[in-house]
PDB file of N, CA and C in Angstrom:
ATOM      1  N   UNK A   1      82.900 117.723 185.446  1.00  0.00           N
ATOM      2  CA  UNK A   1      83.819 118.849 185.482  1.00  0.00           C
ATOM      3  C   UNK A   1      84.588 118.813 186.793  1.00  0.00           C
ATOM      4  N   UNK A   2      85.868 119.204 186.487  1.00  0.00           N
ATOM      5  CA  UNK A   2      86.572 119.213 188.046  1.00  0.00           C
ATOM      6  C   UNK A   2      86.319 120.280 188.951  1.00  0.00           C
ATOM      7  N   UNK A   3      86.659 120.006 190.372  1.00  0.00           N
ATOM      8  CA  UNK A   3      85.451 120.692 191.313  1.00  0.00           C
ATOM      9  C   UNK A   3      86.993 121.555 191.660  1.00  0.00           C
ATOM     10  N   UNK A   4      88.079 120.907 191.704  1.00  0.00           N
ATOM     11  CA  UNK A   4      88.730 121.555 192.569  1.00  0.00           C
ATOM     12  C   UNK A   4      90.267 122.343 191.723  1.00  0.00           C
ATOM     13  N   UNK A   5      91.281 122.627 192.223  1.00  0.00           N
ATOM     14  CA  UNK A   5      92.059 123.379 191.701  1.00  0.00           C
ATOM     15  C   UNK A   5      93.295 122.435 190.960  1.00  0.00           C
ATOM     16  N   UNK A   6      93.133 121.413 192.200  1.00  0.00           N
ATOM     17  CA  UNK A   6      94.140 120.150 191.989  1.00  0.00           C
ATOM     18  C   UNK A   6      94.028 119.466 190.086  1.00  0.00           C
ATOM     19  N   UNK A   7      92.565 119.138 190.409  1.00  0.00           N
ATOM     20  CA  UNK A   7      92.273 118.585 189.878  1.00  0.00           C
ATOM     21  C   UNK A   7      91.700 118.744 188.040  1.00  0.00           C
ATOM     22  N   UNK A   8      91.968 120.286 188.632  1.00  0.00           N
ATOM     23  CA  UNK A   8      91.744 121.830 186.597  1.00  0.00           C
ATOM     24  C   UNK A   8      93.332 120.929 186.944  1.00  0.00           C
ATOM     25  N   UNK A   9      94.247 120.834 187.565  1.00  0.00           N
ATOM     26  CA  UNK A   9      95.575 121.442 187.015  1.00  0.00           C
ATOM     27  C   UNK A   9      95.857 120.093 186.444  1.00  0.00           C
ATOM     28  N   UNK A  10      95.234 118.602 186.990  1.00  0.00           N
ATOM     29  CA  UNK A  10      95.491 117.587 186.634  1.00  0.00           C
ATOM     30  C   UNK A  10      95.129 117.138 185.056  1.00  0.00           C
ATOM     31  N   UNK A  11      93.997 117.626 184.602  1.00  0.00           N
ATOM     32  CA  UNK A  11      93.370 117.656 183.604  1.00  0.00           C
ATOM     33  C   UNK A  11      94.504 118.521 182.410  1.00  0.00           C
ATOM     34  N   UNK A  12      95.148 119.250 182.833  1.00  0.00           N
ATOM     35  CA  UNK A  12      95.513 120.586 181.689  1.00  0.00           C
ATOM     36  C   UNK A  12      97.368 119.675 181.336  1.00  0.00           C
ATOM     37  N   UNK A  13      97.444 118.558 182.665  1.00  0.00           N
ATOM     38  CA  UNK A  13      98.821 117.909 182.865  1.00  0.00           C
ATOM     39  C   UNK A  13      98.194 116.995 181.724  1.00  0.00           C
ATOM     40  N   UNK A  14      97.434 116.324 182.062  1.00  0.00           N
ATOM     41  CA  UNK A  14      97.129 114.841 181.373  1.00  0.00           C
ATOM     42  C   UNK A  14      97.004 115.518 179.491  1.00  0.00           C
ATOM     43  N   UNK A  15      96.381 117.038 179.752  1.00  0.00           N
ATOM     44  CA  UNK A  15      96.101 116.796 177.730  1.00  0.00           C
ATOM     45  C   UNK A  15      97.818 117.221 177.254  1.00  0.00           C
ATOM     46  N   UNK A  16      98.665 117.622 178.052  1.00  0.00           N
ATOM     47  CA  UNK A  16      99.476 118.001 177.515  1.00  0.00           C
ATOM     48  C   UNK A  16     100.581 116.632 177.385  1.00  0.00           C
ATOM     49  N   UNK A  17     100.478 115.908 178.204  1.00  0.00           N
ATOM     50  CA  UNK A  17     101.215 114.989 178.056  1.00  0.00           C
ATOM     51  C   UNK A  17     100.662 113.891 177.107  1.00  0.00           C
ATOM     52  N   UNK A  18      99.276 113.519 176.969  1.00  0.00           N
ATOM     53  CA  UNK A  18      98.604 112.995 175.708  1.00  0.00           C
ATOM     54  C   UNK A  18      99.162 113.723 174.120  1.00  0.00           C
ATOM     55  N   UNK A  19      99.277 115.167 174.024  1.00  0.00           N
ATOM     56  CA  UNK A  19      99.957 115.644 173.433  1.00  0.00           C
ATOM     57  C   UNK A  19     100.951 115.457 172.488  1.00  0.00           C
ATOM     58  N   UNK A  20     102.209 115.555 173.783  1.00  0.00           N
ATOM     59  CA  UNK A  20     103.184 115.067 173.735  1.00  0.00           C
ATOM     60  C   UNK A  20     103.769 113.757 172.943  1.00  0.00           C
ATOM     61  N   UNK A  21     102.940 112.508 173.990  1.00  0.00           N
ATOM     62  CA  UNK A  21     103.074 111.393 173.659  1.00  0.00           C
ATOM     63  C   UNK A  21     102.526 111.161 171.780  1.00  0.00           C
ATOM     64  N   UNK A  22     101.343 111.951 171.510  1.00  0.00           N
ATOM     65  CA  UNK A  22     100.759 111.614 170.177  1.00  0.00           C
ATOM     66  C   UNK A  22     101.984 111.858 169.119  1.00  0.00           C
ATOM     67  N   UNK A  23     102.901 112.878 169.585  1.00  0.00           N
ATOM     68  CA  UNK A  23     103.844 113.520 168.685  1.00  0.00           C
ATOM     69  C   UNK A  23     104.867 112.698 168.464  1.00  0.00           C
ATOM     70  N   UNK A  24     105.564 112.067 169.403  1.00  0.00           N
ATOM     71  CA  UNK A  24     106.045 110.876 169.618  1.00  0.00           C
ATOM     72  C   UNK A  24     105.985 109.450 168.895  1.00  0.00           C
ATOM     73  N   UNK A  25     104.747 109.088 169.416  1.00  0.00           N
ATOM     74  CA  UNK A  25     104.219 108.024 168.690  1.00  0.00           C
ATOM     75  C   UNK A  25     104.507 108.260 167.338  1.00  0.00           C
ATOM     76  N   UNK A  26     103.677 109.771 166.622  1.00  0.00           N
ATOM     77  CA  UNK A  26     103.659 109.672 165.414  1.00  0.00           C
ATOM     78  C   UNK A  26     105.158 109.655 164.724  1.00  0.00           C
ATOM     79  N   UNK A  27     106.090 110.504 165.590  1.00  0.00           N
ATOM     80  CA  UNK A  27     107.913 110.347 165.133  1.00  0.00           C
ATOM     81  C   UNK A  27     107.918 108.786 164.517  1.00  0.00           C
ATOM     82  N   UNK A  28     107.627 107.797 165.799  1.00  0.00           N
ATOM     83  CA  UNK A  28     108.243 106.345 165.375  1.00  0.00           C
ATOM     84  C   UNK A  28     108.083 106.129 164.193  1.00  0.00           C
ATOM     85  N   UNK A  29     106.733 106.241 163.807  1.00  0.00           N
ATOM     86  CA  UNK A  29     105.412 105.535 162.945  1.00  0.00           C
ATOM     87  C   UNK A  29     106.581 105.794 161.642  1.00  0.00           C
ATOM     88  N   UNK A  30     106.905 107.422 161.460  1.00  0.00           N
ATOM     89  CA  UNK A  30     107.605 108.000 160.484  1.00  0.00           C
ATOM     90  C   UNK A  30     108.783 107.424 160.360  1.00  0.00           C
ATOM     91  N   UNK A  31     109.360 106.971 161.270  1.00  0.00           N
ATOM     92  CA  UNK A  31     110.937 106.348 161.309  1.00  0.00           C
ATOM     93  C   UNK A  31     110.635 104.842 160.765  1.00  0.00           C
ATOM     94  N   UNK A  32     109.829 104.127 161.038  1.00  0.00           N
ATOM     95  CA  UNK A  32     109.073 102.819 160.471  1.00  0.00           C
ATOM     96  C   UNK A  32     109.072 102.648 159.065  1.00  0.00           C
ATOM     97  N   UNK A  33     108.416 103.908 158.631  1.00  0.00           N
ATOM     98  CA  UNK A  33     107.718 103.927 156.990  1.00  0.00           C
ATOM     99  C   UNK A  33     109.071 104.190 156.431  1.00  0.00           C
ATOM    100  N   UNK A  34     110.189 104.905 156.780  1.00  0.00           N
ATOM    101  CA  UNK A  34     110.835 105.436 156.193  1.00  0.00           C
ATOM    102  C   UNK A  34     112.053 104.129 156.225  1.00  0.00           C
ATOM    103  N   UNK A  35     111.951 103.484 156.509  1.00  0.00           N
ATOM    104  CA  UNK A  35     112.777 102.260 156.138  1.00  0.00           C
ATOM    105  C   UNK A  35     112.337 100.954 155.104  1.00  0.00           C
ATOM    106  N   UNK A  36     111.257 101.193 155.460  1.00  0.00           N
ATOM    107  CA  UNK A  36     109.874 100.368 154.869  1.00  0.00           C
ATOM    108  C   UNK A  36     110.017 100.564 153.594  1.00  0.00           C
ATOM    109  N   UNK A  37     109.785 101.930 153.256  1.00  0.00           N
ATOM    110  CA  UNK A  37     109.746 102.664 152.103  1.00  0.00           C
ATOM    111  C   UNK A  37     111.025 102.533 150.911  1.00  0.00           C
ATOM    112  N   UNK A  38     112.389 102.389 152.655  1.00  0.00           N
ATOM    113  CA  UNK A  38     113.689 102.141 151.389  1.00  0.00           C
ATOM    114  C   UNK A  38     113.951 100.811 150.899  1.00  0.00           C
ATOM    115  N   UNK A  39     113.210 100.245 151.935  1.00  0.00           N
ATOM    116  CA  UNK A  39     113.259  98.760 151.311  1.00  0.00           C
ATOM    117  C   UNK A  39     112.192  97.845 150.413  1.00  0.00           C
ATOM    118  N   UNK A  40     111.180  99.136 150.480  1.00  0.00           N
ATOM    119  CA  UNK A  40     110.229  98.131 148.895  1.00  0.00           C
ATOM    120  C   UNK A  40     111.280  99.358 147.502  1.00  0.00           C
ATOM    121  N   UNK A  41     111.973  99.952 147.593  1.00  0.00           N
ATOM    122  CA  UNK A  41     112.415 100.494 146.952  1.00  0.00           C
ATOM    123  C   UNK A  41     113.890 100.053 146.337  1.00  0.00           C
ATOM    124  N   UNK A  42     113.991  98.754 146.770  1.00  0.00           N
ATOM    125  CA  UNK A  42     115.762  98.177 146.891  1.00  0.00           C
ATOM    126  C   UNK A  42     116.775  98.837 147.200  1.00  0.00           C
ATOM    127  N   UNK A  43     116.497  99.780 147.668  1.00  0.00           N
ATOM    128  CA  UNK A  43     117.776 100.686 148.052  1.00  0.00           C
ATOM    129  C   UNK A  43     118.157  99.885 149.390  1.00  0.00           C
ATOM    130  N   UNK A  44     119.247  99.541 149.584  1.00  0.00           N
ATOM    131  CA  UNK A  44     119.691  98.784 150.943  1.00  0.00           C
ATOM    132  C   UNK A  44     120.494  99.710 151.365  1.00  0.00           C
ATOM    133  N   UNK A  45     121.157 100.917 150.425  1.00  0.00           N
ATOM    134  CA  UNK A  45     122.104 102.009 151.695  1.00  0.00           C
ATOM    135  C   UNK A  45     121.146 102.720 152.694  1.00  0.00           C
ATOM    136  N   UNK A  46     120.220 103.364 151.752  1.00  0.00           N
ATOM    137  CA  UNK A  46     119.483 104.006 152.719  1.00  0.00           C
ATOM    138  C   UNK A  46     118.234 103.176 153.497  1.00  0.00           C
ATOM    139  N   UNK A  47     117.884 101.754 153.166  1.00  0.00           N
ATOM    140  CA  UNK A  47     116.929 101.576 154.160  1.00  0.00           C
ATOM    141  C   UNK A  47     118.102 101.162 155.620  1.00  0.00           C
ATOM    142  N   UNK A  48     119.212 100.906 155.075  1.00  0.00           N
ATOM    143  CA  UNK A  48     119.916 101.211 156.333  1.00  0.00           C
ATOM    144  C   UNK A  48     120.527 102.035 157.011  1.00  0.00           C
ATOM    145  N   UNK A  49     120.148 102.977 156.840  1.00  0.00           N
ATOM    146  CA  UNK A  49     120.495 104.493 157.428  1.00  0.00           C
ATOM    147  C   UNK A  49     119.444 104.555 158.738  1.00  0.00           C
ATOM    148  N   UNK A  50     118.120 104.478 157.581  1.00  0.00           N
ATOM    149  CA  UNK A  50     117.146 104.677 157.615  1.00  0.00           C
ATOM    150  C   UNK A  50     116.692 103.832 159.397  1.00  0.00           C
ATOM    151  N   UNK A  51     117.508 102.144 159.088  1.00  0.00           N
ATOM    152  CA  UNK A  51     116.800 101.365 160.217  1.00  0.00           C
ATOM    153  C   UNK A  51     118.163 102.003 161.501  1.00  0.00           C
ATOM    154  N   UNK A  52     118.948 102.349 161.153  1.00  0.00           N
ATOM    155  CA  UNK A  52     119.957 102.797 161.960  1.00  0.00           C
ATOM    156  C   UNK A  52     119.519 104.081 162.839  1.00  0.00           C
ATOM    157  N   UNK A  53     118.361 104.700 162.348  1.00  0.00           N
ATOM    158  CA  UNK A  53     118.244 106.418 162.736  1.00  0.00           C
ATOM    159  C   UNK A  53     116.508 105.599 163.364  1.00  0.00           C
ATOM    160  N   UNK A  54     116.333 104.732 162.703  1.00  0.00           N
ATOM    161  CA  UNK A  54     114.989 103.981 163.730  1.00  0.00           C
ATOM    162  C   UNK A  54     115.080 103.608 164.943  1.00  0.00           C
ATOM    163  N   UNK A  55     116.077 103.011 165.190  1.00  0.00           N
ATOM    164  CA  UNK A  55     116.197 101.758 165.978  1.00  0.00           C
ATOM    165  C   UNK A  55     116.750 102.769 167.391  1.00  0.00           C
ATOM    166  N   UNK A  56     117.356 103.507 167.708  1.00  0.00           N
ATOM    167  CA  UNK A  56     117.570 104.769 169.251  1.00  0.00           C
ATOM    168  C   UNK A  56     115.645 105.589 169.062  1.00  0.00           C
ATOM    169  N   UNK A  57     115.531 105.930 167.984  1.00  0.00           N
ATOM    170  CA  UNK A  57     113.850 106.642 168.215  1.00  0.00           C
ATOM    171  C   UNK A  57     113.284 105.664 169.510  1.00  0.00           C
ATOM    172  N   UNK A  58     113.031 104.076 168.424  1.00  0.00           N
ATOM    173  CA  UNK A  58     112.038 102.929 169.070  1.00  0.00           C
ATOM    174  C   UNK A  58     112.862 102.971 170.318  1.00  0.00           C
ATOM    175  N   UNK A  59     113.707 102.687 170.878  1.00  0.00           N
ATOM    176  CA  UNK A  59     114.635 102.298 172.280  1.00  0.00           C
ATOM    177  C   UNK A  59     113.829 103.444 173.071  1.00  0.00           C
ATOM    178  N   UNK A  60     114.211 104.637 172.341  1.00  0.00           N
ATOM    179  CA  UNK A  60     114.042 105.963 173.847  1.00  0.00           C
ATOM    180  C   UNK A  60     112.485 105.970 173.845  1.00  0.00           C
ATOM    181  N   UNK A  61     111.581 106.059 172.806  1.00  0.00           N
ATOM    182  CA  UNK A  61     110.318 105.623 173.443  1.00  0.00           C
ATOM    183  C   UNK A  61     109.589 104.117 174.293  1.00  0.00           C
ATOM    184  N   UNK A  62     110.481 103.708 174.011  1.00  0.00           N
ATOM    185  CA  UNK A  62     109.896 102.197 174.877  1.00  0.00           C
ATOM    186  C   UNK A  62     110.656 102.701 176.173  1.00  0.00           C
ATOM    187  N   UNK A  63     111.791 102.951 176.438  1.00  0.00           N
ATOM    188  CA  UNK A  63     111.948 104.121 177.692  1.00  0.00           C
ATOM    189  C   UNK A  63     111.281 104.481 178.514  1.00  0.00           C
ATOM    190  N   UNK A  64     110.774 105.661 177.931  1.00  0.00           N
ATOM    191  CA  UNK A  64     109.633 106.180 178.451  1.00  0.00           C
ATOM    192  C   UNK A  64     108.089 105.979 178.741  1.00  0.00           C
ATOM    193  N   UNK A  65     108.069 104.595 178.131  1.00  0.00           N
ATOM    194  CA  UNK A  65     107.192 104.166 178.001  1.00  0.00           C
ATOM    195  C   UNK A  65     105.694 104.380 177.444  1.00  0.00           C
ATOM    196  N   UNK A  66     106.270 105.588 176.495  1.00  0.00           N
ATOM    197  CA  UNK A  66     105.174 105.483 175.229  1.00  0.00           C
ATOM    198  C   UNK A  66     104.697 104.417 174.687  1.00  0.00           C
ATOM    199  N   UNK A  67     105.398 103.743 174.307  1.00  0.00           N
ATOM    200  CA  UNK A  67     105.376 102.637 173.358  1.00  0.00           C
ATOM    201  C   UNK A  67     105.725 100.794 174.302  1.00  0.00           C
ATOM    202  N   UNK A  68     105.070  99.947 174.553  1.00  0.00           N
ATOM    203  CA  UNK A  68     105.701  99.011 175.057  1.00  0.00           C
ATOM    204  C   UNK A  68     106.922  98.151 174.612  1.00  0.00           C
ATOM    205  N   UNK A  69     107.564  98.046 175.608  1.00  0.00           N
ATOM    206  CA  UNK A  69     108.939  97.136 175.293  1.00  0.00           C
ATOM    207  C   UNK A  69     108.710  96.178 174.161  1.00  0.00           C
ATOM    208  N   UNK A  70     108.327  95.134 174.979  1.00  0.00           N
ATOM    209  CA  UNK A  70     108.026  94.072 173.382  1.00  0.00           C
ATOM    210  C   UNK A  70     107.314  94.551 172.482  1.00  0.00           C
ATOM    211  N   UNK A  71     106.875  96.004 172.166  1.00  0.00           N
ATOM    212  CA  UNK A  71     106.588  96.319 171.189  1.00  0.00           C
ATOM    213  C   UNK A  71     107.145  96.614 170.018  1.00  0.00           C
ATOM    214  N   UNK A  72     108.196  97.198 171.322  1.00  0.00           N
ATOM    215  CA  UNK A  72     109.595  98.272 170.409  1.00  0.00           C
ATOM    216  C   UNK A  72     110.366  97.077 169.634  1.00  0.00           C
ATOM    217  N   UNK A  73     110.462  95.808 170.625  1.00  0.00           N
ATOM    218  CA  UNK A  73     111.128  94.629 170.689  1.00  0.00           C
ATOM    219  C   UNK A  73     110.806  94.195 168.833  1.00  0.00           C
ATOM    220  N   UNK A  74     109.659  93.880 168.830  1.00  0.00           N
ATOM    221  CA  UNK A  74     108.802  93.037 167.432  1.00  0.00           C
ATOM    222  C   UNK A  74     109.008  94.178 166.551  1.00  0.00           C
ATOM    223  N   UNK A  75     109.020  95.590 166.637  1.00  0.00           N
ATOM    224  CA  UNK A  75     109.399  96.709 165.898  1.00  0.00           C
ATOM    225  C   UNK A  75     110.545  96.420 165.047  1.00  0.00           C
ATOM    226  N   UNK A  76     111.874  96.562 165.971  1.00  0.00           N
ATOM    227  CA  UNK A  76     112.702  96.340 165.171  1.00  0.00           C
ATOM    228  C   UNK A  76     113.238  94.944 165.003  1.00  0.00           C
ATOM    229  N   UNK A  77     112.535  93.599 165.502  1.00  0.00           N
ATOM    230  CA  UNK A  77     113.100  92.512 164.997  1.00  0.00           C
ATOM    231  C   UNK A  77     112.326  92.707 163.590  1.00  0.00           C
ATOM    232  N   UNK A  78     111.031  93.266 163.016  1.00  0.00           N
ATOM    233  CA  UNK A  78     110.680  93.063 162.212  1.00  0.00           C
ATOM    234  C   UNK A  78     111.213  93.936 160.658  1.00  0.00           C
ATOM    235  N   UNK A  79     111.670  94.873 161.545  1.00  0.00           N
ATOM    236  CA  UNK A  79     112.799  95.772 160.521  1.00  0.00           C
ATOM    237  C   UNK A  79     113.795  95.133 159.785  1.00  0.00           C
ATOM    238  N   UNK A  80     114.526  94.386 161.121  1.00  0.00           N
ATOM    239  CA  UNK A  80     115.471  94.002 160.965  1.00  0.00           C
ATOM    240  C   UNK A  80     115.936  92.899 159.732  1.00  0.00           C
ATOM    241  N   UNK A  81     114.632  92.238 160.072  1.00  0.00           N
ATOM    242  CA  UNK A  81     114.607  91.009 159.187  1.00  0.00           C
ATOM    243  C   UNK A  81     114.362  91.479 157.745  1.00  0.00           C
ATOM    244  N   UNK A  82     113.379  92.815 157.560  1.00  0.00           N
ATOM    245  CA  UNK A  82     113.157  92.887 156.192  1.00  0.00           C
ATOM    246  C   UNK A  82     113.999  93.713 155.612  1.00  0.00           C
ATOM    247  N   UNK A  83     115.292  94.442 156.397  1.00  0.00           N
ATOM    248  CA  UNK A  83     117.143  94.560 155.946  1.00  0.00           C
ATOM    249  C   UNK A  83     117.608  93.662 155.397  1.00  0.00           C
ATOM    250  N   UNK A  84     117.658  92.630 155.883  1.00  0.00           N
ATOM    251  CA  UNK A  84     118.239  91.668 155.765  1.00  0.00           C
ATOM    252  C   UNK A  84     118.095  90.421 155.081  1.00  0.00           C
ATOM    253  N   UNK A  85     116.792  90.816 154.452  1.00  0.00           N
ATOM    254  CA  UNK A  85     115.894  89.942 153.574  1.00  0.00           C
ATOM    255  C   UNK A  85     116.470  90.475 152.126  1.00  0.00           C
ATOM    256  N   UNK A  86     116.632  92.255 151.636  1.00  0.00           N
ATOM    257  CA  UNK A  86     116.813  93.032 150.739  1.00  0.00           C
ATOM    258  C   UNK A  86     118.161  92.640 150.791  1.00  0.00           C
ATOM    259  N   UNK A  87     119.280  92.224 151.641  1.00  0.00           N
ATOM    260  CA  UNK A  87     120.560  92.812 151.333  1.00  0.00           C
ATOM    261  C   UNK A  87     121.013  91.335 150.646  1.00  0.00           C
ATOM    262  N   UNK A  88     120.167  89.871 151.087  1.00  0.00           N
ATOM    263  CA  UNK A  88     120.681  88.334 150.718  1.00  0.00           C
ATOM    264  C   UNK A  88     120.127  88.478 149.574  1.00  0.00           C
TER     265      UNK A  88
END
């Protein structure tokens, strides 16, 4: 348990920003499926909406560094490719 005042306030910082970040994370996850989704579905307008309204989410969390760069990176090269797989 924390002894001191610093250190309650550090604890109450860290769950809120764990929080935060979970909410986040889970946004991407949703922006992911939802392209995913238009593209086992053959729809190529909307899985490209879809990777269009993805692809600033993934950027501003690798940003901030929720999410790692080459994560965000393999994210949307892997999007990308399965656009572009549906549209040939």
């Amino acid at each position: 348990m924390a002894n001191t005042a610093q250190a309650r306030k550090r604890i109450r910082q860290a769950e809120q920003r764990r929080s935060i970040n979970g909410s986040m994370r889970s946004s991407v996850r949703t922006a992911c499926k939802k392209v995913l989704k238009a593209v086992a579905g053959k729809d190529s307008a909307q899985a490209k909406a879809a990777f269009d309204a993805a692809v600033p989410e993934i950027d501003r969390m690798a940003r901030k560094g929720i999410i790692h760069k080459n994560k965000a990176a393999r994210q949307k090269s892997r999007l990308n490719r399965q656009l572009k797989a549906l549209a040939a």
